[in-house]
Protein backbone atom coordinates (compact mmCIF):
# COMPACT_ATOMS: atom_id res chain seq x y z
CA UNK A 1 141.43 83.73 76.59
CA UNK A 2 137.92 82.90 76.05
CA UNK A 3 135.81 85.04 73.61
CA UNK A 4 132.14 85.63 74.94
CA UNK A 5 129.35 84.42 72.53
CA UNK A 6 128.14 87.75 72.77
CA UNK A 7 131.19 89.51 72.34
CA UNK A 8 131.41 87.28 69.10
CA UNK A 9 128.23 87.76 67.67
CA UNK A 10 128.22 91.91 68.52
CA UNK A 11 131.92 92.08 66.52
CA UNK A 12 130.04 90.21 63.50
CA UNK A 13 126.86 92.11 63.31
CA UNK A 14 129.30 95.33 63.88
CA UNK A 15 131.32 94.03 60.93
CA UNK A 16 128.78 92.72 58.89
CA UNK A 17 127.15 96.67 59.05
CA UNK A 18 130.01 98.35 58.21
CA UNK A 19 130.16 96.39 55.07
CA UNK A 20 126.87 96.79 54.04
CA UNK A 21 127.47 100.74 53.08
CA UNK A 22 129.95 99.97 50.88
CA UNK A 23 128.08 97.82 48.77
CA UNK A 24 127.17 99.07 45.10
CA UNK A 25 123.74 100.27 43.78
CA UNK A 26 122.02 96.93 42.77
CA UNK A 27 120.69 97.09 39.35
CA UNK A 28 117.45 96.88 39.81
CA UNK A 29 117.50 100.64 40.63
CA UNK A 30 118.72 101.77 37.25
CA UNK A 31 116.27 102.32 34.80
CA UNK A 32 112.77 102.39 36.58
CA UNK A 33 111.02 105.62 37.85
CA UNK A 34 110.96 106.42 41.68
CA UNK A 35 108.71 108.12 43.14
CA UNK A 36 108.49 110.16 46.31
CA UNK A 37 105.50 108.73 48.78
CA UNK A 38 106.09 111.39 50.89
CA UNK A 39 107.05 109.16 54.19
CA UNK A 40 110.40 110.20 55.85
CA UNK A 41 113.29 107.59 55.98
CA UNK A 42 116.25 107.25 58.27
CA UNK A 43 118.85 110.27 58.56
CA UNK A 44 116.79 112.94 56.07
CA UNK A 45 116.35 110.53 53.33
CA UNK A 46 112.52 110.22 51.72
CA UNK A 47 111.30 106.59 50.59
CA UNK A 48 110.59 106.77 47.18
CA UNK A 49 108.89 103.47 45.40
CA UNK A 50 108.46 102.30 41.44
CA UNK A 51 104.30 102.97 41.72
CA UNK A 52 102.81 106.48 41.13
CA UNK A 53 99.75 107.24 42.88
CA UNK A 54 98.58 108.74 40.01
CA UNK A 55 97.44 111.71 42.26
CA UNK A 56 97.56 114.74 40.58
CA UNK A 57 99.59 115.95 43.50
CA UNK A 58 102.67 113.26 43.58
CA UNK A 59 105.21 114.15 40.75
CA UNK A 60 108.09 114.21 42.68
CA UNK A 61 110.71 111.46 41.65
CA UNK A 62 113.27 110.79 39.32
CA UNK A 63 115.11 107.98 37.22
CA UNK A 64 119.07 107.18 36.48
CA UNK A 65 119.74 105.19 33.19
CA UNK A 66 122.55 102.62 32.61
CA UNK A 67 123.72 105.46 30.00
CA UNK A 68 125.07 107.72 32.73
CA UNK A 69 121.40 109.76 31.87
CA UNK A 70 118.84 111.38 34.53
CA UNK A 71 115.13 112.16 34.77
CA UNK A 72 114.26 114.22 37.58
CA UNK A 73 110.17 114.56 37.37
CA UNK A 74 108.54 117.73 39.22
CA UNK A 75 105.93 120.76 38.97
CA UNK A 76 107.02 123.73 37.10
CA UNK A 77 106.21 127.43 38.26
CA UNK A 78 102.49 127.10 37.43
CA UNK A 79 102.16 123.45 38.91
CA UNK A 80 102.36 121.75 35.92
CA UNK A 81 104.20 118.58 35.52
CA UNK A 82 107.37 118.57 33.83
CA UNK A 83 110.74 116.40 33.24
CA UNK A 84 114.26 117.77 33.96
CA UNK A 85 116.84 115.72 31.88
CA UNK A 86 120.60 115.41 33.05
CA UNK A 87 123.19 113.43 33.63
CA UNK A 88 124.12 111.48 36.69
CA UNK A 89 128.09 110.38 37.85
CA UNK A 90 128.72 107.73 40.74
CA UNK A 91 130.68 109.62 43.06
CA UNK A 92 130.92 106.16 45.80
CA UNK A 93 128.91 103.11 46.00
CA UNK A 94 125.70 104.99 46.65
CA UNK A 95 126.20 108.08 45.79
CA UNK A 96 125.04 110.00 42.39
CA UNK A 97 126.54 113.25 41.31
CA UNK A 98 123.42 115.11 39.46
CA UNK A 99 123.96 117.56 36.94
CA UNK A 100 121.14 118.82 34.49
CA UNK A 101 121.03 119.68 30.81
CA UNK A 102 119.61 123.43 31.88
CA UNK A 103 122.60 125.40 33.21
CA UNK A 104 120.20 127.51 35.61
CA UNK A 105 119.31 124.79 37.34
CA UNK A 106 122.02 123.48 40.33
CA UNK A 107 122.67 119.80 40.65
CA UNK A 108 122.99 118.03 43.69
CA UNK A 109 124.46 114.88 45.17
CA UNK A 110 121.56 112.05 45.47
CA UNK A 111 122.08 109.45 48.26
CA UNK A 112 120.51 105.97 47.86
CA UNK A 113 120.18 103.63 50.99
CA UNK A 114 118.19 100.50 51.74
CA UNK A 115 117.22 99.63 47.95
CA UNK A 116 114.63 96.82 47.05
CA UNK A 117 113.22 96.38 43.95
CA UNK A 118 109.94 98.33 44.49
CA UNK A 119 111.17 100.87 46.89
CA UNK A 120 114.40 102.63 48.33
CA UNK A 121 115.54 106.09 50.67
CA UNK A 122 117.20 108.90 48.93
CA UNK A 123 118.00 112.32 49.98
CA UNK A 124 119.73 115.71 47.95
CA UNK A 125 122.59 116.92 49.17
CA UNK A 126 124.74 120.32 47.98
């Protein structure tokens, strides 16, 4: 039996997508801030990049160290800018278990997709 050139090249690009969400967090990620520009991605996730506006609006965003630390970067109760230190723990191949340093603060599970090195999607999960 014959195999259709398109059945062929459909069962590669099917099998060449599946593979693609298992692959590991490239390195490039680890150790630079992100920052949210505010533009939705695919399935909930925000694209976040490695420039700051520098508006005094934009200080959502966050960093993971090689050291297993976290920087999440935000506005505190009076709009100020502040940094929330934790601790992040791969949980799959793109998938970051968040805990911080303050107790009254709940971690979350961050979700990486499509990473370059000057921009990628993430999204919190519980």
């Amino acid at each position: 039996m014959r195999f259709s050139p398109y059945l062929f090249a459909a069962s590669l690009l099917l099998a060449a997508g599946c593979k693609k969400s298992e692959e590991p967090t490239p390195d490039y990620v680890f150790g630079k801030s992100w920052y949210n520009t505010y533009q939705p991605g695919d399935d909930g996730h925000l694209i976040f990049s490695t420039t700051n506006p520098n508006l005094p609006w934009f200080h959502d965003g966050f960093r993971l160290n090689t050291d297993g630390s976290f920087l999440e970067y935000g506005l505190n109760p009076v709009d100020s800018p502040e940094s929330r230190p934790g601790t992040w723990q791969r949980e799959s191949s793109q998938k970051y278990r968040i805990t911080f340093h303050d107790p009254s603060r709940k971690g979350y599970l961050l979700l990486i997709s499509k990473p370059t090195a000057t921009q990628l999607q993430a999204r919190r999960d519980n």
